[in-house]
N, C-alpha and C. Protein backbone atom coordinates (compact mmCIF):
# COMPACT_ATOMS: atom_id res chain seq x y z
N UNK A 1 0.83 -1.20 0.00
CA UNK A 1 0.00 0.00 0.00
C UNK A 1 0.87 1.25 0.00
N UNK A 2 1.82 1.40 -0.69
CA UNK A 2 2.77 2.39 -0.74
C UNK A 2 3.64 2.14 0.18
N UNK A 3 3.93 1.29 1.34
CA UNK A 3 5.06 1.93 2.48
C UNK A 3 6.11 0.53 3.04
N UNK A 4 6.82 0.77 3.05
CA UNK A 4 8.21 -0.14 3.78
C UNK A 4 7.25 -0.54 4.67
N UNK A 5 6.97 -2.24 5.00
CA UNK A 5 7.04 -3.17 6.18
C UNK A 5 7.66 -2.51 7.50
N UNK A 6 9.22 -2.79 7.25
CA UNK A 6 10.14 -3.08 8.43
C UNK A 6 10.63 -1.50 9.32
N UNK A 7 10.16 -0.30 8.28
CA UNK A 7 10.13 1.02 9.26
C UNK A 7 9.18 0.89 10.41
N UNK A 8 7.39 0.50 9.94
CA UNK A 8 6.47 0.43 10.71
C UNK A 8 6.58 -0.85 11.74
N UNK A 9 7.27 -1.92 11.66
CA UNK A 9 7.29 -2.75 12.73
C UNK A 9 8.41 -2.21 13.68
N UNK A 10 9.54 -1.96 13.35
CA UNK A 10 10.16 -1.70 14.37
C UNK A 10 10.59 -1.28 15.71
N UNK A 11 9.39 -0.25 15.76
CA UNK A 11 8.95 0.52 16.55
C UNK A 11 8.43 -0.40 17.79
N UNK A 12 7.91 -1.65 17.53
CA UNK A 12 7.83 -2.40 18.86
C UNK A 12 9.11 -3.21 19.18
N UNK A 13 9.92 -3.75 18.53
CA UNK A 13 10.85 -4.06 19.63
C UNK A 13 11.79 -3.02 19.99
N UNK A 14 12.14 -1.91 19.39
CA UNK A 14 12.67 -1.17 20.08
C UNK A 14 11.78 -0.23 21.05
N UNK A 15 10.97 -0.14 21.51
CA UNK A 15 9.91 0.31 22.68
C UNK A 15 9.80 -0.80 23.69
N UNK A 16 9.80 -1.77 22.97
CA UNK A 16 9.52 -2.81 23.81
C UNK A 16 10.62 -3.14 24.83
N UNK A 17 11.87 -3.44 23.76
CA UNK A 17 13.37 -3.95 24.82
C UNK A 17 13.33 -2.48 25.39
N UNK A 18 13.43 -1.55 25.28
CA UNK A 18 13.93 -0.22 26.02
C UNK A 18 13.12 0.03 26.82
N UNK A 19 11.42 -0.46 27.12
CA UNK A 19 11.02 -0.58 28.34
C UNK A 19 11.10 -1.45 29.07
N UNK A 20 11.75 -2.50 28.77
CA UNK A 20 12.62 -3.87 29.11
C UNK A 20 13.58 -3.31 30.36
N UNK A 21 14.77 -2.34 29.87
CA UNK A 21 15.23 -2.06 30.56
C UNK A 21 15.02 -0.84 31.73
N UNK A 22 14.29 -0.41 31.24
CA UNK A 22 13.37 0.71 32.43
C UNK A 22 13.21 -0.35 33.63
N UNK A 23 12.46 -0.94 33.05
CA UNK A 23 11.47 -1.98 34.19
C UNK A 23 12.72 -2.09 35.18
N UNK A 24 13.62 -3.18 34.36
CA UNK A 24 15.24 -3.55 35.55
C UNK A 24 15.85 -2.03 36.19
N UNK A 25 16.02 -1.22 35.59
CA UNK A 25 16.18 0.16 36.54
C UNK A 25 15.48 0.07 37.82
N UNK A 26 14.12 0.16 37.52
CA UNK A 26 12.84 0.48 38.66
C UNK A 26 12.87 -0.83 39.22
N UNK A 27 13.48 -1.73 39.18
CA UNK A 27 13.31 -3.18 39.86
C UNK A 27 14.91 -2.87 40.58
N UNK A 28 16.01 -2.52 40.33
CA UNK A 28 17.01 -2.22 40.94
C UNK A 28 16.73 -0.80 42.06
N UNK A 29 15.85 -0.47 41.54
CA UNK A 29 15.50 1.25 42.74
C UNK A 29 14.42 0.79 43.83
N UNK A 30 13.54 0.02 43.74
CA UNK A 30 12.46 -0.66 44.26
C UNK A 30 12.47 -1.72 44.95
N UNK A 31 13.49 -2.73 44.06
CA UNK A 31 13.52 -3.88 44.75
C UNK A 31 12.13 -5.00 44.73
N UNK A 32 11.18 -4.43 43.69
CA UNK A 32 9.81 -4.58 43.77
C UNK A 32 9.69 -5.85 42.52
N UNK A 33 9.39 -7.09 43.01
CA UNK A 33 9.66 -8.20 42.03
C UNK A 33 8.23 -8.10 40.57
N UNK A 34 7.35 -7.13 40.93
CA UNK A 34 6.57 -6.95 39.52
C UNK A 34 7.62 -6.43 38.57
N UNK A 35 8.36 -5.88 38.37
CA UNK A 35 9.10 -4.72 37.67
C UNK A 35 10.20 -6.18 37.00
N UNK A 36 10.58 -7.07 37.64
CA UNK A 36 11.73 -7.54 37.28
C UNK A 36 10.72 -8.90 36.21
N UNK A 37 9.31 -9.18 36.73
CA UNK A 37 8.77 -9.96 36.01
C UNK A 37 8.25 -9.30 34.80
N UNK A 38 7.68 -8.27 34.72
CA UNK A 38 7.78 -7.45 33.71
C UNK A 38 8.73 -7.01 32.72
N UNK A 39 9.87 -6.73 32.93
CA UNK A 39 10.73 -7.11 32.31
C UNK A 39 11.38 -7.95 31.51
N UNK A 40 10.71 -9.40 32.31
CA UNK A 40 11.40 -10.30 31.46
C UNK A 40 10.29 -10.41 30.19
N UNK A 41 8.65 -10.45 30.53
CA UNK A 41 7.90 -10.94 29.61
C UNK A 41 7.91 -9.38 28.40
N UNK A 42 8.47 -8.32 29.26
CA UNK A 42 8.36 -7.17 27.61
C UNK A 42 9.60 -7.68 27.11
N UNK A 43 10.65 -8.36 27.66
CA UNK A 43 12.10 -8.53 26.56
C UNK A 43 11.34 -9.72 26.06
N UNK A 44 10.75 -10.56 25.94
CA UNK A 44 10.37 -11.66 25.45
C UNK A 44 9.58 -11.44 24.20
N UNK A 45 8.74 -10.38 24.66
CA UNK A 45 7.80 -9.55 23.36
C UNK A 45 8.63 -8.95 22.52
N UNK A 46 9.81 -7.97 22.72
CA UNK A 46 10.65 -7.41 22.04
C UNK A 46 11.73 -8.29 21.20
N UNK A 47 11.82 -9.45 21.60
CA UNK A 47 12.79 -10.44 21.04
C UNK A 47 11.82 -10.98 19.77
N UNK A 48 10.54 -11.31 20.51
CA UNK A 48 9.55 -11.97 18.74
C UNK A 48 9.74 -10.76 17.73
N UNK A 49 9.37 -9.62 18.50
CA UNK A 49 8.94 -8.34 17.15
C UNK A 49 10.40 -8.21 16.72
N UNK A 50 11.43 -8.27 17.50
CA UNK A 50 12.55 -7.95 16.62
C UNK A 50 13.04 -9.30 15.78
N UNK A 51 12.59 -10.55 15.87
CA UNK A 51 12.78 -11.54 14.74
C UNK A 51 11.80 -10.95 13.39
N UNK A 52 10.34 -10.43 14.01
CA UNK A 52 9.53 -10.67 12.50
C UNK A 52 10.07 -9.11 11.77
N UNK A 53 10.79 -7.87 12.86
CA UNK A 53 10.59 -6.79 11.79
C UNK A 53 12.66 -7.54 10.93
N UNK A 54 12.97 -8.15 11.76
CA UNK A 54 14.30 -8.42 10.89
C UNK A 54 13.82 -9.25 9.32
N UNK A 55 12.99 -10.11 9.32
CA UNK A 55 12.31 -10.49 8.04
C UNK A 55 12.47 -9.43 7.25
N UNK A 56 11.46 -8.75 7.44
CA UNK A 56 11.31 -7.16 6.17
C UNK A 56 12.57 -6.50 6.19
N UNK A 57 13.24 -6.45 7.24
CA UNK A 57 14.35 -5.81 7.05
C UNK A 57 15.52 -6.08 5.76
N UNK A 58 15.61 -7.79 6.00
CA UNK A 58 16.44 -8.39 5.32
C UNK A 58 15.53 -8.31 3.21
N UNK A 59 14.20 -8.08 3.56
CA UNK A 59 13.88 -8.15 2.15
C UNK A 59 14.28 -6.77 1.63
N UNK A 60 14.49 -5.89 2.90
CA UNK A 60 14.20 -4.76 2.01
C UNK A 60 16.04 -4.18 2.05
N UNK A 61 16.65 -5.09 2.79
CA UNK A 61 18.37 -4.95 1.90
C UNK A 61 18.94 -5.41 1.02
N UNK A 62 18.09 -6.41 0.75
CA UNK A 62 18.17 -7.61 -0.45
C UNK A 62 18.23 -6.17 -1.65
N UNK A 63 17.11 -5.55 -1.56
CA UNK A 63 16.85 -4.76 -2.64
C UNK A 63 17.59 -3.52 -3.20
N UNK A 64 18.86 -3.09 -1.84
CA UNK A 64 19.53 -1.99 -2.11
C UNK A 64 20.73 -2.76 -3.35
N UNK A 65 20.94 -2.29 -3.81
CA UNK A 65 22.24 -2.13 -4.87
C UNK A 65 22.98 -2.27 -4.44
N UNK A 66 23.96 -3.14 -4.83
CA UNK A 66 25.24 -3.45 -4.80
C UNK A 66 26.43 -2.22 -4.55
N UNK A 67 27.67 -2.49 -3.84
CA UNK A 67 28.61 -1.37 -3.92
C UNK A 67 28.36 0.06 -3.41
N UNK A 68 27.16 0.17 -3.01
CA UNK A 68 26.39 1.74 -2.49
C UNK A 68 26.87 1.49 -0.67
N UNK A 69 26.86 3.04 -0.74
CA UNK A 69 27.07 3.18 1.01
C UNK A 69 25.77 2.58 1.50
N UNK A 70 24.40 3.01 0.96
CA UNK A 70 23.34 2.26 1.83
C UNK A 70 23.47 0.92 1.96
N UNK A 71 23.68 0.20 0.63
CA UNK A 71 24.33 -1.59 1.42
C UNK A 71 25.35 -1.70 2.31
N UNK A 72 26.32 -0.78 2.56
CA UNK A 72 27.18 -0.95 3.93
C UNK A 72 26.49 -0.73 5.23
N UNK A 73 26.17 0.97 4.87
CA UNK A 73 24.91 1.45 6.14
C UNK A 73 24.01 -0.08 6.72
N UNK A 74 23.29 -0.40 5.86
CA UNK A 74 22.42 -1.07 5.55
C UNK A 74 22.76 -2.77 6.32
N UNK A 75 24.18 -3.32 5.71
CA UNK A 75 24.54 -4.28 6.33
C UNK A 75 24.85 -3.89 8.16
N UNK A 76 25.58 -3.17 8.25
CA UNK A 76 26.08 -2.52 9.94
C UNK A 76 24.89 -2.59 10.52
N UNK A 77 23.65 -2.09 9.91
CA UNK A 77 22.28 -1.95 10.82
C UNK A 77 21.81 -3.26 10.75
N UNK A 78 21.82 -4.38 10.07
CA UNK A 78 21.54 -5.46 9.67
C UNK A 78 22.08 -6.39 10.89
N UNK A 79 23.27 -5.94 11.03
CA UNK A 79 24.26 -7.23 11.65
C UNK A 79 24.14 -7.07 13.31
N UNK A 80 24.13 -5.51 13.45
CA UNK A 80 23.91 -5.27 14.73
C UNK A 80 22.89 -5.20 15.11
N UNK A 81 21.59 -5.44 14.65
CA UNK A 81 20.39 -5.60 15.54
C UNK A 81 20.63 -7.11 15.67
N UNK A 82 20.92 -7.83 15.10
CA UNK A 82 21.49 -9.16 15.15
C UNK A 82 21.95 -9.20 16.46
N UNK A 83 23.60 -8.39 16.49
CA UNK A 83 24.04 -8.58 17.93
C UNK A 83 22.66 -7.98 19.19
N UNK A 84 22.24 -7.04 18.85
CA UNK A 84 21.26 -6.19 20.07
C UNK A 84 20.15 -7.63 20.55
N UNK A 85 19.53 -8.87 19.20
CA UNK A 85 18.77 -9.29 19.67
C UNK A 85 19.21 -10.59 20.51
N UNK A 86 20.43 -10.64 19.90
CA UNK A 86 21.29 -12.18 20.82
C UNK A 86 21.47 -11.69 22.05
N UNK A 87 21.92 -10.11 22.16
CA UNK A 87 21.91 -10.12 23.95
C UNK A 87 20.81 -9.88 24.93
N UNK A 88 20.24 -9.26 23.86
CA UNK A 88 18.79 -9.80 25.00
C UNK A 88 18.20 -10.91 24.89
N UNK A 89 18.33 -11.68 24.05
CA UNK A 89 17.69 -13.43 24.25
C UNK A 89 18.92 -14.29 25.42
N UNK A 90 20.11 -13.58 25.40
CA UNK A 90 20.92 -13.78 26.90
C UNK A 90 20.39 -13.49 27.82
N UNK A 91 20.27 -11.84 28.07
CA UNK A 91 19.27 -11.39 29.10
C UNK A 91 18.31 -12.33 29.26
N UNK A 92 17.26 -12.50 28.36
CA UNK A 92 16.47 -13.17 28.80
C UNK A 92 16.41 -14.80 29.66
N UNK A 93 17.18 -15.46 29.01
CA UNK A 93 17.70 -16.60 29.04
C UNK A 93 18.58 -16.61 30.93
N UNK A 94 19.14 -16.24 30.94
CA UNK A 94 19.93 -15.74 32.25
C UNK A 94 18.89 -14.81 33.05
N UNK A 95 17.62 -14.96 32.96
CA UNK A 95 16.63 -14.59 33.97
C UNK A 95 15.60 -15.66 33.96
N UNK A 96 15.24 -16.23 32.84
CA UNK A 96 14.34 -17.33 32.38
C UNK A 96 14.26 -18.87 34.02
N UNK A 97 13.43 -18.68 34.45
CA UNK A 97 13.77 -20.21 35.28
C UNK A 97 14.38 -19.25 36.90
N UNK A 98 14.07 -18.62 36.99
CA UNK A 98 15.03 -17.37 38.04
C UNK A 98 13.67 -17.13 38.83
N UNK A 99 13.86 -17.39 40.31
CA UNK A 99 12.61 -16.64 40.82
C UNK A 99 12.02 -15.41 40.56
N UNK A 100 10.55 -15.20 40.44
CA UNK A 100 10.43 -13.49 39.55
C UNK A 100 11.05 -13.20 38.64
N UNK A 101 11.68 -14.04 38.16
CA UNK A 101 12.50 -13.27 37.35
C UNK A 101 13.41 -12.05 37.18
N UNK A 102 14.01 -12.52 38.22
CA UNK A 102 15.40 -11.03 39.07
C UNK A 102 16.53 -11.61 38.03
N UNK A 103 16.64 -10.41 37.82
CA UNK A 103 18.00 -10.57 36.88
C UNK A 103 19.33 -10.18 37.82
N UNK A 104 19.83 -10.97 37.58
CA UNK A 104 21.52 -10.86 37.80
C UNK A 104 21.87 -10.18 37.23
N UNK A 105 23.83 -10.22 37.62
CA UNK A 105 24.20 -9.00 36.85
C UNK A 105 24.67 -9.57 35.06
N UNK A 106 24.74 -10.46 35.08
CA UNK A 106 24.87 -11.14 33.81
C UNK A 106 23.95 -10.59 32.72
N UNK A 107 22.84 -10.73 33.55
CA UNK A 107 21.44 -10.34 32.87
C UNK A 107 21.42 -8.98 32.37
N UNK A 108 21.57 -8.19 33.60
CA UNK A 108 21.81 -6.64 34.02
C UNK A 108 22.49 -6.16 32.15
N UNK A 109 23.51 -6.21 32.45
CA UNK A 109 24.92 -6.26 31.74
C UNK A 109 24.45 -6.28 30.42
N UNK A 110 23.77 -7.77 29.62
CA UNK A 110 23.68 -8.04 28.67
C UNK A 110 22.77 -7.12 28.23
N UNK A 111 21.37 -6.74 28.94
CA UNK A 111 20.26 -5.95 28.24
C UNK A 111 20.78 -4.55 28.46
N UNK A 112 21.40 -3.84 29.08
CA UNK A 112 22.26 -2.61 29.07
C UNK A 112 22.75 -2.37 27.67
N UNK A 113 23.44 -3.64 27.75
CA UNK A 113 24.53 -3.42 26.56
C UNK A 113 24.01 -3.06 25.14
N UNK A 114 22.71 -3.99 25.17
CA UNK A 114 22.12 -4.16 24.05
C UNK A 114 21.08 -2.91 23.22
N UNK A 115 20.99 -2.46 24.74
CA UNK A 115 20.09 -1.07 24.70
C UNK A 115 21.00 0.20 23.66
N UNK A 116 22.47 0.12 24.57
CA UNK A 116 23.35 0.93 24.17
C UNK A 116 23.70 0.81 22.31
N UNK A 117 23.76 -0.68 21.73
CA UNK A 117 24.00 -1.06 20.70
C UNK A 117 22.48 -0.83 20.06
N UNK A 118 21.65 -0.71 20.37
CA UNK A 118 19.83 -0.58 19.75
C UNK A 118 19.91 0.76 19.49
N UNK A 119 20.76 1.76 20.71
CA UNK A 119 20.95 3.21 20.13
C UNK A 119 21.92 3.68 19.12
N UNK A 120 22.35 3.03 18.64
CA UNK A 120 23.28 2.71 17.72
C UNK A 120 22.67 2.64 16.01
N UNK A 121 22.40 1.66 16.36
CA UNK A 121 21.62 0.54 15.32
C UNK A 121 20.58 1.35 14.54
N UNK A 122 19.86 2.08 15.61
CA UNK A 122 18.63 2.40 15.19
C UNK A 122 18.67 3.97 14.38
N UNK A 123 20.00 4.80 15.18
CA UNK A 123 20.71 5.88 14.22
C UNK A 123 21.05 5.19 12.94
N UNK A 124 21.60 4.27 12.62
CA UNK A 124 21.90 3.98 11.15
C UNK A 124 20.61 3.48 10.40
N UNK A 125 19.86 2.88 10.68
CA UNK A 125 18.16 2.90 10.14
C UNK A 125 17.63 4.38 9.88
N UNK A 126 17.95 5.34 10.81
CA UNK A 126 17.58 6.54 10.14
C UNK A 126 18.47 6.90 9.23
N UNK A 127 19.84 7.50 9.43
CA UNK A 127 20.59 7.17 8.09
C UNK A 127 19.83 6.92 6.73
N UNK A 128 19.53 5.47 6.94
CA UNK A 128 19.21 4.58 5.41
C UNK A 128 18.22 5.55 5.09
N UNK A 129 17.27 5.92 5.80
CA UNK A 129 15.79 6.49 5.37
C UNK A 129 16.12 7.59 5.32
N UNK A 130 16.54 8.91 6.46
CA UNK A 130 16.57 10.23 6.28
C UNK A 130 17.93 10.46 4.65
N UNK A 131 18.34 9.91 5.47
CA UNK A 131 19.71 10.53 4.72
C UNK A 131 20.10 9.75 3.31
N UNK A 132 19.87 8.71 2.91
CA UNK A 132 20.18 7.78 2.14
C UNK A 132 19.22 7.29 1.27
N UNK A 133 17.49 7.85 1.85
CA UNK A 133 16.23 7.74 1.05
C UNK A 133 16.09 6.29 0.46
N UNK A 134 16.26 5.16 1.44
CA UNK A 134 16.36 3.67 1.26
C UNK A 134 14.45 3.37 1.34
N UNK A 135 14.05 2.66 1.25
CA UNK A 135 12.57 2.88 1.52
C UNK A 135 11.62 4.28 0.89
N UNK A 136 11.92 5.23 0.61
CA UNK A 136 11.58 6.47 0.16
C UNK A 136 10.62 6.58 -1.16
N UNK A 137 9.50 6.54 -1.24
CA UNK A 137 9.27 6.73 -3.08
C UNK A 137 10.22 7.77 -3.85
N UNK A 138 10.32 7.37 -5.10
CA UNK A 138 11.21 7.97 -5.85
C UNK A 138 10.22 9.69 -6.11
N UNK A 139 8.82 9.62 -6.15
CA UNK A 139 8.08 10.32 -6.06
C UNK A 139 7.76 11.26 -4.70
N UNK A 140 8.46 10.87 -3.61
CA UNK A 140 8.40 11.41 -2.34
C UNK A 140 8.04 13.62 -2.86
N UNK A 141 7.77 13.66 -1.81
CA UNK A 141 7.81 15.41 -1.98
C UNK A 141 6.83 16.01 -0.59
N UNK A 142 7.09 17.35 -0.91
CA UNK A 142 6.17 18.21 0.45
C UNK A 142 4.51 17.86 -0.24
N UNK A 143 4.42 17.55 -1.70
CA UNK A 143 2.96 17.66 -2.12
C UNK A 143 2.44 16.51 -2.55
N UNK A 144 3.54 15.29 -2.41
CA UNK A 144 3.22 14.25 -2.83
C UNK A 144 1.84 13.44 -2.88
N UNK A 145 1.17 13.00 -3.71
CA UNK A 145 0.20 11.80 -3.58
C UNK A 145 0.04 11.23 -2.62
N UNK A 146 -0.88 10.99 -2.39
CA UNK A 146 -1.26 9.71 -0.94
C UNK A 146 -0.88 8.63 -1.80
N UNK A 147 -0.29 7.56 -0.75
CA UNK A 147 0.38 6.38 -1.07
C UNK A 147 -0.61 5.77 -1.52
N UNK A 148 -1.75 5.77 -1.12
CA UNK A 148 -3.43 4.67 -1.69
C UNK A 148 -3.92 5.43 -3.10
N UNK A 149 -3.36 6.10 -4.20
CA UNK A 149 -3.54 6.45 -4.63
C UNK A 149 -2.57 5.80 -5.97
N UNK A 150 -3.47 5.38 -7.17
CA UNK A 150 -2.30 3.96 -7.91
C UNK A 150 -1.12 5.56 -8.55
N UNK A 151 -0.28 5.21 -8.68
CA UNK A 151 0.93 5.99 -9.19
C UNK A 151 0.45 6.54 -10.74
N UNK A 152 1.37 7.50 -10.68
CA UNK A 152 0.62 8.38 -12.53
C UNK A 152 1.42 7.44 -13.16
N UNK A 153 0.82 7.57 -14.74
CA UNK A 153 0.77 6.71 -15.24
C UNK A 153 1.78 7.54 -16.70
């Protein structure tokens, strides 16, 4: 219907893991075992959405051109949500089976880290789009057509 898949999914696992780690903040300030169970089941939600938006992701790098900075851009953002989602399926995993689900510092550590690399990651996704117009209609503009509207002909 006019628009990139994998811009519009993304938005839940990165909301999702990054209130992932809120929760463990407020479970380290509190001490309050809802916060640490919460935690684990939003990183659990954020780990599915970040497998299905990596699908679209990967179709829609398939499609950049060869030899272009956006296929480098493009791969770096590719590889490292990769790393961002292996450490929180650690996180998770290293709380999984855990009373409440209190994370250690193992745990701690890994979804930190991952947060830090998601802020990363997710600057080079804008990149591709702001700056690099990856996903973009070639028709884009301030007056452009509505996307539900079939293209001129």
């Amino acid at each position: 219907m006019g628009h990139a898949i994998h811009p519009m999914l993304i938005v839940f696992p990165l909301g999702l893991l990054s209130t992932a780690v809120i929760f463990d903040i407020i479970y380290l300030i509190t001490d309050r075992t809802g916060f640490s169970i919460a935690a684990g089941y939003t990183m659990g939600a954020g780990i599915i959405g970040g497998l299905v938006a990596a699908l679209f992701g990967l179709i829609d790098w398939m499609a950049i051109p060869a030899n272009t900075r956006a296929k480098r851009v493009g791969t770096l953002h590719g590889v490292g949500n990769v790393v961002v989602t292996l450490l929180f399926l650690g996180s998770w995993l290293a709380r999984a089976g855990v009373d409440q689900w209190r994370p250690g510092a193992l745990a701690l550590i890994l979804s930190f880290a991952g947060l830090v690399l998601a802020t990363v990651t997710a600057w080079l996704g804008g990149e591709l789009v702001e700056r690099l117009g990856v996903g973009v209609d070639d028709n884009a503009g301030l007056n452009a057509p509505s996307s539900l509207h079939a293209a001129p002909r």
